[in-house]
C-alpha atoms as a PDB file:
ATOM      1  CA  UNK A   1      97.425  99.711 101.039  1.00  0.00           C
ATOM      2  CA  UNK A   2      96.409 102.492 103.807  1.00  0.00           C
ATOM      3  CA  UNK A   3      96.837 106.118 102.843  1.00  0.00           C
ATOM      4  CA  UNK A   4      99.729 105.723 106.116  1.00  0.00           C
ATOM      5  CA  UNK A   5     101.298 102.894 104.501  1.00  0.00           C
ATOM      6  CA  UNK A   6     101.759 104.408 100.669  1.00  0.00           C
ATOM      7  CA  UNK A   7     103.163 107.681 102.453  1.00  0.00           C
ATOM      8  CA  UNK A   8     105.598 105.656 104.511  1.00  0.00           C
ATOM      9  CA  UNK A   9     106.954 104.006 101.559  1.00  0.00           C
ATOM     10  CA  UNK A  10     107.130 106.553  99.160  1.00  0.00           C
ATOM     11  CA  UNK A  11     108.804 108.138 101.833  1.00  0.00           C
ATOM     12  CA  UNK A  12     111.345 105.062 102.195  1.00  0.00           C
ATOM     13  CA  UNK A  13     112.128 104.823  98.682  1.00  0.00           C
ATOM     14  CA  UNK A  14     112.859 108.427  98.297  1.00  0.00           C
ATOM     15  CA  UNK A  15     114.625 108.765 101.662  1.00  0.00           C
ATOM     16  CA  UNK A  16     117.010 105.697  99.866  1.00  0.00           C
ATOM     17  CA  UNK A  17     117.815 107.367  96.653  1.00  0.00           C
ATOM     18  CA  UNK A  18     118.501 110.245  98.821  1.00  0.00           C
ATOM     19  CA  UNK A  19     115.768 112.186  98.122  1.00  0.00           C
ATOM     20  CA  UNK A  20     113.524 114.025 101.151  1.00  0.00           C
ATOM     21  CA  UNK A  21     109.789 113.658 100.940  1.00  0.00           C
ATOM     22  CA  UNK A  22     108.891 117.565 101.813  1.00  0.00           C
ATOM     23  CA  UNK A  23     106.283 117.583 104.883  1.00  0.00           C
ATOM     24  CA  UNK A  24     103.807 119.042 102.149  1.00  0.00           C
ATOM     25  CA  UNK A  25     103.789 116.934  99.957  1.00  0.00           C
ATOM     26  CA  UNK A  26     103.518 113.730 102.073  1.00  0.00           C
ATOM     27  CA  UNK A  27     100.839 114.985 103.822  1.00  0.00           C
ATOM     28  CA  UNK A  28      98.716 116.268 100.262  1.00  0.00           C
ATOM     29  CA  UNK A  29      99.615 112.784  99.374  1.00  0.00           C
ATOM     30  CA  UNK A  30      98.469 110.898 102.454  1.00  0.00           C
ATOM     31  CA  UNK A  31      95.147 113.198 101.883  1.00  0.00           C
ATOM     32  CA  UNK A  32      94.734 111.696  98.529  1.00  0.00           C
ATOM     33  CA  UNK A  33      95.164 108.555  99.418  1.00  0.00           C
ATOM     34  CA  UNK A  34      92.549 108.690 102.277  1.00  0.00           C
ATOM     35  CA  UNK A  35      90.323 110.193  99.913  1.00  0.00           C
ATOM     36  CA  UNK A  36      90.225 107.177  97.424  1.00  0.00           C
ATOM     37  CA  UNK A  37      89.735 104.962 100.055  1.00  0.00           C
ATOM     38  CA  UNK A  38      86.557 107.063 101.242  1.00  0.00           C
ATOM     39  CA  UNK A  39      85.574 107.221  97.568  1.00  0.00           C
ATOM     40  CA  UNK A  40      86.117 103.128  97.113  1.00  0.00           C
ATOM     41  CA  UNK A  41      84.163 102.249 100.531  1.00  0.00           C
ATOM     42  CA  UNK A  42      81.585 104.934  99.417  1.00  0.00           C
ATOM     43  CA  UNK A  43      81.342 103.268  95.852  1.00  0.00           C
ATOM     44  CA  UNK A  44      81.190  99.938  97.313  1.00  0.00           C
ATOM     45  CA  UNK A  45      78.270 100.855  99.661  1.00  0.00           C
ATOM     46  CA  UNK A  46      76.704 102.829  96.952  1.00  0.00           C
ATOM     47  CA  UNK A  47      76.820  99.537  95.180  1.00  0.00           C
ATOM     48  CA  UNK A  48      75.562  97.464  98.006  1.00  0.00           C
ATOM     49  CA  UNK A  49      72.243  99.843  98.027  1.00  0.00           C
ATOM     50  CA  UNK A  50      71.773  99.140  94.116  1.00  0.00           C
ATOM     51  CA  UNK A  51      72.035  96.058  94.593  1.00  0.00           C
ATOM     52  CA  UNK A  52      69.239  95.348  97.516  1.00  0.00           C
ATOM     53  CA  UNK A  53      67.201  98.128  95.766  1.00  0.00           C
ATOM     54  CA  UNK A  54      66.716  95.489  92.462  1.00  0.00           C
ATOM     55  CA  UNK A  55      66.182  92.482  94.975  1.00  0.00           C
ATOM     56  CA  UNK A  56      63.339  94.323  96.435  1.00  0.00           C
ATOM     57  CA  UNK A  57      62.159  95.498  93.042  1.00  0.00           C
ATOM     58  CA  UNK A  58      62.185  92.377  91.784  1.00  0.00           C
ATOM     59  CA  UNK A  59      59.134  91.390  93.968  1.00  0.00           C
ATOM     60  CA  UNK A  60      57.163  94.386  92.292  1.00  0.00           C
ATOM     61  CA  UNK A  61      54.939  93.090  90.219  1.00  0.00           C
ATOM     62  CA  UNK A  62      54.722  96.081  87.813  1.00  0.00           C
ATOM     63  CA  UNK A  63      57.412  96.225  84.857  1.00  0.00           C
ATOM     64  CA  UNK A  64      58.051  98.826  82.834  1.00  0.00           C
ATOM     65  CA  UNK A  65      58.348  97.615  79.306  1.00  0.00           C
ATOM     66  CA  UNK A  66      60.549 100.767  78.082  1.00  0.00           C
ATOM     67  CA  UNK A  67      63.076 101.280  80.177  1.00  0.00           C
ATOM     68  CA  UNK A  68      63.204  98.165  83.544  1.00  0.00           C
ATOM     69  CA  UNK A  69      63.074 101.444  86.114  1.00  0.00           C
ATOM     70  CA  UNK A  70      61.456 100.087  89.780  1.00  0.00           C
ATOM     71  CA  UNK A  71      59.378 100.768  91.004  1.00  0.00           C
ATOM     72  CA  UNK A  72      57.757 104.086  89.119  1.00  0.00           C
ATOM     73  CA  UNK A  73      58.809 104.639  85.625  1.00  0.00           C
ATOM     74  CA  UNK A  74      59.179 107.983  84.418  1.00  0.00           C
ATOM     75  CA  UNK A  75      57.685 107.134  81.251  1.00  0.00           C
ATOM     76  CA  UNK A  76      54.640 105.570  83.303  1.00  0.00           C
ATOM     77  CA  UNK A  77      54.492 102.873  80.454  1.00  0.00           C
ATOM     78  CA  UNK A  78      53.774  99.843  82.631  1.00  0.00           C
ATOM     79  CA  UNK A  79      52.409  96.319  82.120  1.00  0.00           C
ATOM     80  CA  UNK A  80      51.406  94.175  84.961  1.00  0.00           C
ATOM     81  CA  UNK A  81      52.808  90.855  85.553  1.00  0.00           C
ATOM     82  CA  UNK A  82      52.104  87.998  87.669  1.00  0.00           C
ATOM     83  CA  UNK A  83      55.160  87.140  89.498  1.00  0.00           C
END
């Protein structure tokens, strides 16, 4: 649901047990709304980066034994392997 949407029908449901959304309020709410939808499409993308990041490090062919980090480990233990 769009920040828009949730704010028109909180709106609706309080406007039909006769209660007045203050102008405040809906918009602080229509702000937080917006805000978790930037937050879930930044997460997403966020996601979509780690994900293409571990495809690409999956064609380097050095593997750190400790810890899996690509493609420079901070522990620098690495072991070459023939993929």
């Amino acid at each position: 649901m769009r920040s828009a949407e949730l704010v028109a029908a909180v709106r609706d449901v309080l406007a039909a047990a006769g209660l007045p959304l203050q102008p405040d309020v809906g918009a602080l709410m229509g702000r937080v709304a917006a805000l978790q939808e930037q937050l879930a499409a930044a997460s997403s993308k966020a996601q979509e980066v780690r994900n293409k990041r571990a495809k690409s490090c999956l064609k380097c062919h050095f593997v750190c034994t400790q810890c899996t980090e690509w493609p420079v480990c901070s522990s620098q233990v690495l072991v070459y392997s023939a993929n």
